[in-house]
C-alpha atoms as a PDB file:
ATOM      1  CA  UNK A   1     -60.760 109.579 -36.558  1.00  0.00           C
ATOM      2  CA  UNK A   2     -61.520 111.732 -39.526  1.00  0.00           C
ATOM      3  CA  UNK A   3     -58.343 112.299 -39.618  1.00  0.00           C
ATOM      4  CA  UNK A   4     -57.185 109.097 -40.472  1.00  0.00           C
ATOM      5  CA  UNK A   5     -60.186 108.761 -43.236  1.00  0.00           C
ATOM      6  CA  UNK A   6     -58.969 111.146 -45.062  1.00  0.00           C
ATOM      7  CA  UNK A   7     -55.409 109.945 -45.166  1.00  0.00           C
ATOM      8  CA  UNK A   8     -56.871 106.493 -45.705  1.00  0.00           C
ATOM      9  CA  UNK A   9     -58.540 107.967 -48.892  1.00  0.00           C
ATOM     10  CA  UNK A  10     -55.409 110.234 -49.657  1.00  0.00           C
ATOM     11  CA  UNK A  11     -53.234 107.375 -49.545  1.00  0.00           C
ATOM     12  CA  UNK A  12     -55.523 105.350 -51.355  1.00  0.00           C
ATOM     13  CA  UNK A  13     -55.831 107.454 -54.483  1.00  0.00           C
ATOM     14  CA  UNK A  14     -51.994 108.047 -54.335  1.00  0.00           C
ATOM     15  CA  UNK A  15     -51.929 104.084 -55.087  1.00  0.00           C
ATOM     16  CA  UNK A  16     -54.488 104.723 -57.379  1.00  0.00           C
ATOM     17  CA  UNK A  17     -52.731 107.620 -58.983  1.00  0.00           C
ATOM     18  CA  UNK A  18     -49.400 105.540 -58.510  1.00  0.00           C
ATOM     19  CA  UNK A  19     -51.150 102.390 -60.170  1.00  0.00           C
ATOM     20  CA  UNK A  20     -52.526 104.408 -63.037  1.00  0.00           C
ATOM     21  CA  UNK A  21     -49.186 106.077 -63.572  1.00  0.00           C
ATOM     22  CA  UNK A  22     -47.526 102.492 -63.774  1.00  0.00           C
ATOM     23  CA  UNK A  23     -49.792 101.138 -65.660  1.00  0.00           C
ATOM     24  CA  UNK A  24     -49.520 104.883 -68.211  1.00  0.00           C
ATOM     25  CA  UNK A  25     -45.797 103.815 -67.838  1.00  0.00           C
ATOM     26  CA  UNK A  26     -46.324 100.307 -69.082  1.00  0.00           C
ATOM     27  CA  UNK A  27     -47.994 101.290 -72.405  1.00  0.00           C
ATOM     28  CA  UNK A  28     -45.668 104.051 -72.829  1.00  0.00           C
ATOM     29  CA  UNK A  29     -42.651 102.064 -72.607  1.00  0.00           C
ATOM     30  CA  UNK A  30     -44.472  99.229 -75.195  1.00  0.00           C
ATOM     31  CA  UNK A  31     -45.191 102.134 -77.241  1.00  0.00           C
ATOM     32  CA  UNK A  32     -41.113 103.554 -77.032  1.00  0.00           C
ATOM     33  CA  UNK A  33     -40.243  99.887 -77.572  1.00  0.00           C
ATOM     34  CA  UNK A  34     -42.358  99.157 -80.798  1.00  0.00           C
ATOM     35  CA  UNK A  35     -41.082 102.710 -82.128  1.00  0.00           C
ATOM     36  CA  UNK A  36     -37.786 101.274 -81.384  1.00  0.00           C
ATOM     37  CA  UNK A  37     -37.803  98.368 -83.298  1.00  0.00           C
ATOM     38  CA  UNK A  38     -39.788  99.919 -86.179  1.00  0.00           C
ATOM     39  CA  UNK A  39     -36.444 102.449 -86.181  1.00  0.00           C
ATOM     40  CA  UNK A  40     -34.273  99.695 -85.972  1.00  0.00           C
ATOM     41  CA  UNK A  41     -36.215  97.971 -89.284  1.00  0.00           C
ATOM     42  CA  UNK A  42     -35.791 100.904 -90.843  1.00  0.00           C
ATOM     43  CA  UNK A  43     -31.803 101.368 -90.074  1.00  0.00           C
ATOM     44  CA  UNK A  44     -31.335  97.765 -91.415  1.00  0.00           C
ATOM     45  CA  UNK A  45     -33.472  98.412 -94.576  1.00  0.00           C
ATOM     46  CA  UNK A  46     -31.715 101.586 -94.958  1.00  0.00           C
ATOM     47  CA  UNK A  47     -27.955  99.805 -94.459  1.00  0.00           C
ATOM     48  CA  UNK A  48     -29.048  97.253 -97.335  1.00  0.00           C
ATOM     49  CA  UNK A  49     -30.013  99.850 -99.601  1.00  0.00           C
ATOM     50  CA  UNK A  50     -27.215 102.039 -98.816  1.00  0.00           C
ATOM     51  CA  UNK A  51     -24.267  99.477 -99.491  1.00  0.00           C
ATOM     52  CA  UNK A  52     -25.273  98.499-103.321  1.00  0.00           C
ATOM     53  CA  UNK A  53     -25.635 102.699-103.904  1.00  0.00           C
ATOM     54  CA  UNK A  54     -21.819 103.024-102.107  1.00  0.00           C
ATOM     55  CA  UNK A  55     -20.659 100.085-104.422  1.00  0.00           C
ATOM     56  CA  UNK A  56     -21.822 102.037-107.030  1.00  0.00           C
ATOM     57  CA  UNK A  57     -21.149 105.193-106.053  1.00  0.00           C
ATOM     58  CA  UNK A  58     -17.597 103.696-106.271  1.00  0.00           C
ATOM     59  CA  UNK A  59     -17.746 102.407-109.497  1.00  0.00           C
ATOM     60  CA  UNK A  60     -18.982 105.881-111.125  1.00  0.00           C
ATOM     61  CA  UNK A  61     -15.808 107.060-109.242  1.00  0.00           C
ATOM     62  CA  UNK A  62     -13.269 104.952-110.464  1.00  0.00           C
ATOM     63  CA  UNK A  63     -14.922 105.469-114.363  1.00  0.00           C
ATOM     64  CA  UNK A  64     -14.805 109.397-113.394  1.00  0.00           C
ATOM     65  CA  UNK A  65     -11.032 108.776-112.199  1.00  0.00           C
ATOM     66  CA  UNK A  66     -10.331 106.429-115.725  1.00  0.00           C
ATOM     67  CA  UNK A  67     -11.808 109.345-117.824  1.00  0.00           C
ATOM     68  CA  UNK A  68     -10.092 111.534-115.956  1.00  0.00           C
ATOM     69  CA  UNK A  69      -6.747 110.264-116.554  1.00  0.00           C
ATOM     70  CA  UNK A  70      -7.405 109.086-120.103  1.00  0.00           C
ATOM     71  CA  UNK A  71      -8.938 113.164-120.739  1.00  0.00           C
ATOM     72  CA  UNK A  72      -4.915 114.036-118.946  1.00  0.00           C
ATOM     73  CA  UNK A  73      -3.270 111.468-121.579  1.00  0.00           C
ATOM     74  CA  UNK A  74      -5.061 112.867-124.856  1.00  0.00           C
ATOM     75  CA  UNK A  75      -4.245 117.196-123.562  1.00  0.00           C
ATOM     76  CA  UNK A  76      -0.847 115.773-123.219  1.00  0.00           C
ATOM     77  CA  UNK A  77      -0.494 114.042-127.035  1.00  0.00           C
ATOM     78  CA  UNK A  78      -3.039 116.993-128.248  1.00  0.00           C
ATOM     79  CA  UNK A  79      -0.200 119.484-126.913  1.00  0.00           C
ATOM     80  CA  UNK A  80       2.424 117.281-128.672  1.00  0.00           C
ATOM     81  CA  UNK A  81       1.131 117.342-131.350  1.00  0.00           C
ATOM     82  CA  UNK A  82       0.709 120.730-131.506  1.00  0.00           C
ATOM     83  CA  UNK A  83       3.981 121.666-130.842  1.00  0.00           C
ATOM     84  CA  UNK A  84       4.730 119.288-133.562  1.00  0.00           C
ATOM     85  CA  UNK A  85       2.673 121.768-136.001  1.00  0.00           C
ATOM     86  CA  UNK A  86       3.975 124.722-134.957  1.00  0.00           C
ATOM     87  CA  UNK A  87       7.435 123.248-135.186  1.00  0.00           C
ATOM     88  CA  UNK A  88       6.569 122.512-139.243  1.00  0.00           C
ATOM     89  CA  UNK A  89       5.059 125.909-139.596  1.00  0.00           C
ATOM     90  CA  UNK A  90       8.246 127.150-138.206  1.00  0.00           C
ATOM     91  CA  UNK A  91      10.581 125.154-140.313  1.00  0.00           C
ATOM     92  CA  UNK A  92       7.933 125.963-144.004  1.00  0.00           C
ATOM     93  CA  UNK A  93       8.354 129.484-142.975  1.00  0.00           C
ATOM     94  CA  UNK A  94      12.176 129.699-142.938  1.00  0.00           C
ATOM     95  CA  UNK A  95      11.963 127.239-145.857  1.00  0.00           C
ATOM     96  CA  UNK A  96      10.100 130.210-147.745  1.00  0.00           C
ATOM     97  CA  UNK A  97      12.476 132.582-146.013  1.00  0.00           C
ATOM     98  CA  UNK A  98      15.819 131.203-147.629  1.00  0.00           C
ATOM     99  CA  UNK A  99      13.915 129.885-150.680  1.00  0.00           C
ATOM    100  CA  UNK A 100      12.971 133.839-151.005  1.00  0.00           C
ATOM    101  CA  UNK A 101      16.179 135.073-150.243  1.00  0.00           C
ATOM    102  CA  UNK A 102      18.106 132.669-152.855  1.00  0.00           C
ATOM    103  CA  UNK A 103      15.209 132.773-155.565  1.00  0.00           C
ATOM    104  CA  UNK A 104      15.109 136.832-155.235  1.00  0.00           C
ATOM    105  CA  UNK A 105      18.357 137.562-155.942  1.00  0.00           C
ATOM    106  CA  UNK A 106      18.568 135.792-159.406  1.00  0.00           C
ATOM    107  CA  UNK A 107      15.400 136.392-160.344  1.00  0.00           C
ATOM    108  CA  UNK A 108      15.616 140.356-159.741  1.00  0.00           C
ATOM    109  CA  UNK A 109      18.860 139.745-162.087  1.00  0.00           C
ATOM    110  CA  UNK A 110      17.512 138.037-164.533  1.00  0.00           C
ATOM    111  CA  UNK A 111      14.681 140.704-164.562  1.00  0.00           C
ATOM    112  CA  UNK A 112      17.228 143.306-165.292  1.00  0.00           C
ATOM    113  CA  UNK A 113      18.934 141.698-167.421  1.00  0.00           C
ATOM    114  CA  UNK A 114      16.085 140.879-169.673  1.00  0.00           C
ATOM    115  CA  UNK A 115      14.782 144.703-168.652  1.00  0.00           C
ATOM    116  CA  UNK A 116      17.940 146.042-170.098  1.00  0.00           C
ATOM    117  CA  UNK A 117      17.446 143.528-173.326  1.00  0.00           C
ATOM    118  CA  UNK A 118      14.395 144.735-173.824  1.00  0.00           C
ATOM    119  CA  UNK A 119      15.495 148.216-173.807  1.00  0.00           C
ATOM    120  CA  UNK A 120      18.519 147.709-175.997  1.00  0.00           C
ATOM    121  CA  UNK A 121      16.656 145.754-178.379  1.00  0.00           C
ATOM    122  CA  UNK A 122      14.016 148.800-178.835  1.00  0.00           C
ATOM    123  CA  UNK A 123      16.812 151.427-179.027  1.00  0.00           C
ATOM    124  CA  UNK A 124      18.442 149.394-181.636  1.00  0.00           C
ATOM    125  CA  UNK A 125      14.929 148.822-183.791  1.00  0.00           C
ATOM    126  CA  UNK A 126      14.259 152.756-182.914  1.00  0.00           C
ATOM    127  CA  UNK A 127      17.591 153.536-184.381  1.00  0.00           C
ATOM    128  CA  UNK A 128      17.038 151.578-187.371  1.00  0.00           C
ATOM    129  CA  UNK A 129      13.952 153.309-188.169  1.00  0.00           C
ATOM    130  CA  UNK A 130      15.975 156.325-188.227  1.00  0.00           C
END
């Protein structure tokens, strides 16, 4: 007979235990629940803040792309153009070149010829002096 009071009292504070437990369970889970939907609040709130920053996040990258292209458009002229100068430096420098070369020989005639002038002109005053 003791016996079976003690396993009367074991088994009732197992349901006690077991009812305590359930009843641990039942707040936990309310608890897991409300954390839940408080996560879930936040994920929405999140999502609706997120999609204006992607729209705009795209729209920064399309202007980045436009300048992009637009910076690509203006090397490509600024080379051009370039190539353009160094094309007229070219062509001024062969222009002096053959302006040189034609000028030079004349001139370097003329020069001797008025050189020798000179020189004849002072022998001929020198001799009349004598």
């Amino acid at each position: 007979m003791e016996f079976t009071v003690y396993v009367n009292i074991a088994i009732t504070i197992g349901f006690l235990a077991f009812a305590a437990l359930c009843i641990s369970l039942i707040f936990t889970i309310s608890k897991i629940r409300v954390s839940f939907t408080k996560i879930q609040e936040d994920v929405s709130e999140l999502n609706r803040n997120a999609m204006p920053l992607f729209e705009n996040l795209k729209i920064v990258s399309d202007k980045i792309r436009s300048i992009s292209e637009n910076v690509d458009d203006q090397i490509t002229v600024l080379r051009s153009s370039v190539e353009s100068i160094r094309e007229m430096t070219d062509n001024i420098v062969s222009f002096e070149k053959q302006i040189q070369h034609e000028v030079e020989g004349p001139l370097m005639e003329a020069v001797g010829f008025v050189s020798a002038l000179v020189k004849a002109v002072k022998a001929f005053v020198t001799k009349m002096k004598e």
